[in-house]
Protein backbone atom coordinates (compact mmCIF):
# COMPACT_ATOMS: atom_id res chain seq x y z
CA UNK A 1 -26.71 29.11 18.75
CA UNK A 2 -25.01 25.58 17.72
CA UNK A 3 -22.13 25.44 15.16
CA UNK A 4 -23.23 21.81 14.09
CA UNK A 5 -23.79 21.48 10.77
CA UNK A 6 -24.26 19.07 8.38
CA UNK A 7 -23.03 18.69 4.98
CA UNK A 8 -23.25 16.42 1.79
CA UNK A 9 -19.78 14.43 0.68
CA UNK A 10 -19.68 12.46 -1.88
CA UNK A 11 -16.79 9.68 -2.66
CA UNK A 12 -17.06 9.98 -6.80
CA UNK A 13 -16.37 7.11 -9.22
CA UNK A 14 -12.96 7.77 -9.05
CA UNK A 15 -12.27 7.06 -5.43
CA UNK A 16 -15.18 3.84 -5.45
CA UNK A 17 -12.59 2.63 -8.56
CA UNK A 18 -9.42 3.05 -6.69
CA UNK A 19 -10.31 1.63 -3.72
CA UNK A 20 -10.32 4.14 -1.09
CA UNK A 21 -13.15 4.62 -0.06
CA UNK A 22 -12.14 3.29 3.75
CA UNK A 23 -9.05 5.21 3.73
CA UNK A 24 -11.06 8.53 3.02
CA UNK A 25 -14.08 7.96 4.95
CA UNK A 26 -10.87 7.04 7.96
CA UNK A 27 -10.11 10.81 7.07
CA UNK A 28 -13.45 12.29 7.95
CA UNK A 29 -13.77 10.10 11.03
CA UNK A 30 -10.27 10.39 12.50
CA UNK A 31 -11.20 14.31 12.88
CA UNK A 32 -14.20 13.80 14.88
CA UNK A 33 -16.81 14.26 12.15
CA UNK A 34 -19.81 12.12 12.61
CA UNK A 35 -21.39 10.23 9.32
CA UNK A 36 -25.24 10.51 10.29
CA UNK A 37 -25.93 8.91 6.65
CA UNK A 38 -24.12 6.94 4.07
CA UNK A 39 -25.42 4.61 1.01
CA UNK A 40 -23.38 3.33 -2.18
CA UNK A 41 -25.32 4.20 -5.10
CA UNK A 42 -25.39 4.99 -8.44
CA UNK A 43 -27.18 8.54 -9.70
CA UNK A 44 -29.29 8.85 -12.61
CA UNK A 45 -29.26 11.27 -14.93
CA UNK A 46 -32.00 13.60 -13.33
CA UNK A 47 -30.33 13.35 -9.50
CA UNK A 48 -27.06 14.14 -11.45
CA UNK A 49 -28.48 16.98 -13.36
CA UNK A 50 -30.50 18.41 -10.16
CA UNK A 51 -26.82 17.85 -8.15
CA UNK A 52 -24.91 19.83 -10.72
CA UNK A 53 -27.73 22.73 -11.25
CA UNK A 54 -26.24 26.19 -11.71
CA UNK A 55 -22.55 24.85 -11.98
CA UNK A 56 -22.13 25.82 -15.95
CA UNK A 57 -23.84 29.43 -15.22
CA UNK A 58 -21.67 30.03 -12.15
CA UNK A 59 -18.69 28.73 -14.33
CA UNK A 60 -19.82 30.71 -16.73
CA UNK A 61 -19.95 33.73 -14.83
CA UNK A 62 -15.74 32.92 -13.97
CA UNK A 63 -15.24 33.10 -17.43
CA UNK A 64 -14.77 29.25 -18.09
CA UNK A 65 -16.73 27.69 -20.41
CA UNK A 66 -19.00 26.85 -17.81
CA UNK A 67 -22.01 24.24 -19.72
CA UNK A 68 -19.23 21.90 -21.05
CA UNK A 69 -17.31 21.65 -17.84
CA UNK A 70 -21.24 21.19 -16.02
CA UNK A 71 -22.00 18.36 -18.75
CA UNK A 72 -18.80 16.81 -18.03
CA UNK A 73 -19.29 16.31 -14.36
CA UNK A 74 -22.84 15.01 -14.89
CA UNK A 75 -21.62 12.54 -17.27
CA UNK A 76 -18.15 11.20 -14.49
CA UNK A 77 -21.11 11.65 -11.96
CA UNK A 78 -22.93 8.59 -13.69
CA UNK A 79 -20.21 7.45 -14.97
CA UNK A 80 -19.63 4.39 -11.55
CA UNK A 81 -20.98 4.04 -8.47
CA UNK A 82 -20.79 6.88 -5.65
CA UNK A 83 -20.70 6.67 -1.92
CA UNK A 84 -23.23 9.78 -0.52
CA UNK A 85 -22.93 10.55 3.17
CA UNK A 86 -24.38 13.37 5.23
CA UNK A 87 -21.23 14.38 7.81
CA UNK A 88 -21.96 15.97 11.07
CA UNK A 89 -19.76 18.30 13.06
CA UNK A 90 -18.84 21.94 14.50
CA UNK A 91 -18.63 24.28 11.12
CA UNK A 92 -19.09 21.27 8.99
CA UNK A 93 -19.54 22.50 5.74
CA UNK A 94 -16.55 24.53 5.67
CA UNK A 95 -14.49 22.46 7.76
CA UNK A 96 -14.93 19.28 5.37
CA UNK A 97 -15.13 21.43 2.26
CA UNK A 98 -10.83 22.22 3.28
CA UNK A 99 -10.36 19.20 4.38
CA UNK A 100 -11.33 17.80 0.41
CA UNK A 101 -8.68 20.38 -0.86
CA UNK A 102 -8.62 22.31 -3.82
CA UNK A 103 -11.13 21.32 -6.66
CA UNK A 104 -7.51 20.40 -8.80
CA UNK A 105 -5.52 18.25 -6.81
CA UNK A 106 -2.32 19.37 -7.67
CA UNK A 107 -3.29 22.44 -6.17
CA UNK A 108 -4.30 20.67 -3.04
CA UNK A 109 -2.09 20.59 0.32
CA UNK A 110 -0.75 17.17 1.12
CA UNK A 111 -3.45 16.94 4.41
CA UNK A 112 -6.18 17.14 2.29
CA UNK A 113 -8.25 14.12 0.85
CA UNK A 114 -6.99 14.97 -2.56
CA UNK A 115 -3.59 16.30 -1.54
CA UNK A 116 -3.18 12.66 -0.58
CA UNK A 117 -5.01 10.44 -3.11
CA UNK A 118 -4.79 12.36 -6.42
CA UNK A 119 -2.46 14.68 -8.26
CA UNK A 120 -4.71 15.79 -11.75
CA UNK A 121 -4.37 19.00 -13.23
CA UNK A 122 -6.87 21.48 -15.06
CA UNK A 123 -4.61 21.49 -17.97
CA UNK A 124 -4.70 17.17 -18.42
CA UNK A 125 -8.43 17.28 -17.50
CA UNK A 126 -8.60 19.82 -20.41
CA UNK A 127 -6.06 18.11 -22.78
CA UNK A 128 -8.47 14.71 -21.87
CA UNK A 129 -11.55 16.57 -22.43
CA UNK A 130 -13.06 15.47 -19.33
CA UNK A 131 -14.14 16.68 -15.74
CA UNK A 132 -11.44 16.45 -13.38
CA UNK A 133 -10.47 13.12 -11.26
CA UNK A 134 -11.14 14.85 -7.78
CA UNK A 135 -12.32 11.87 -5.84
CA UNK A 136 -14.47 13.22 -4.11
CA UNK A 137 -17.57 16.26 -3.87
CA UNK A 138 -17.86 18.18 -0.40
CA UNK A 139 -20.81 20.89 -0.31
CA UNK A 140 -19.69 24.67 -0.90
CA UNK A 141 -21.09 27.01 2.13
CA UNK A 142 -22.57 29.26 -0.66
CA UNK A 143 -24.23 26.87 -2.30
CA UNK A 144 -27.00 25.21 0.05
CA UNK A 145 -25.49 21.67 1.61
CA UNK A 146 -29.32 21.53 2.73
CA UNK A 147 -30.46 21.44 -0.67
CA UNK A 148 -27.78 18.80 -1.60
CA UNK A 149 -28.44 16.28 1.21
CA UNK A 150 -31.97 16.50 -0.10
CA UNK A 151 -30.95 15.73 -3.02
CA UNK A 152 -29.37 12.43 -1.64
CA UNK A 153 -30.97 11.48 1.34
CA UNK A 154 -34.27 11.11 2.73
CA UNK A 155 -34.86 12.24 6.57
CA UNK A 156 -35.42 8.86 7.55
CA UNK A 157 -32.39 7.54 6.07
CA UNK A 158 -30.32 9.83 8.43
CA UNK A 159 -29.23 8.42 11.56
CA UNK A 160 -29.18 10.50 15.13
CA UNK A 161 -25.85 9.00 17.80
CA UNK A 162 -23.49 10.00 20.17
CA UNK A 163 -19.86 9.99 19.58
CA UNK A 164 -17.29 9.52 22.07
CA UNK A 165 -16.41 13.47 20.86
CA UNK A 166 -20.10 14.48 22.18
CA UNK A 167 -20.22 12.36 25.27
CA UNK A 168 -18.65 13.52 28.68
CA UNK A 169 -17.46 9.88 29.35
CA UNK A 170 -14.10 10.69 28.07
């Protein structure tokens, strides 16, 4: 049985804005994790909509008011341009999901992608009325990254390589 997975992550407007889009996708690499797709786009509203289906009921479920907070990432989903990419590696899903860090970056350890880049909180997101600056999206485990990368990516649009981490040359 193989532990490679693969997983959707998503650089969100914020990160395309900032600028750091090298610097994070430097993150993924520098760990051995192979990008086997990876496209700057922008969604429309039906790929957002599909992307974020179920978030306000399982929100809702946690007791947060579940349909605004879903509406609100939809809308900072379209809100820019995105860069989509389909990462490869052992235990991929969960591995990249911790290496994102906590959904509020101030909650985040310093390793993580947000730890690093961004420091919102719930309470200014809340105070702003908008979804939270996190930079970035990585695929839950519970939620079917399968589903997700179909959302983004065709088959053909994925690419099949060796790394130097797979090869016996090093």
């Amino acid at each position: 049985m193989s532990h490679i997975e693969q997983t959707l992550f998503i650089i969100k407007p914020d990160g395309v804005e900032r600028g750091v889009i090298g610097k994070i996708i430097t993150q993924l690499e520098e760990r051995g994790l192979k990008i086997v797709g990876l496209k700057m786009t922008t969604a429309d509203k039906q790929l957002a909509e599909n992307h974020y289906n179920g978030l306000g009921e399982r929100l809702n479920k946690r007791g947060l008011e579940g349909d605004k907070i879903q509406s609100q990432m939809i809308d900072f989903l379209l809100s820019g341009p995105v860069v989509a990419m389909v990462i490869e590696g052992v235990k991929a899903v969960e591995y990249v999901k911790r290496l994102a860090g906590a959904t509020y970056p101030n909650e985040s350890d310093f390793g993580t992608i947000r730890g690093m880049f961004a420091h919102v909180t719930r309470l200014h997101a809340n105070e702003s009325d908008r979804a939270v600056r996190n930079l970035v999206h990585a695929s839950d485990p519970d939620e079917h990254p399968e589903r997700e990368i179909a959302l983004w990516f065709t088959p053909e649009e994925l690419v099949d390589y060796q790394t130097v981490h797979q090869s016996n040359t090093w």
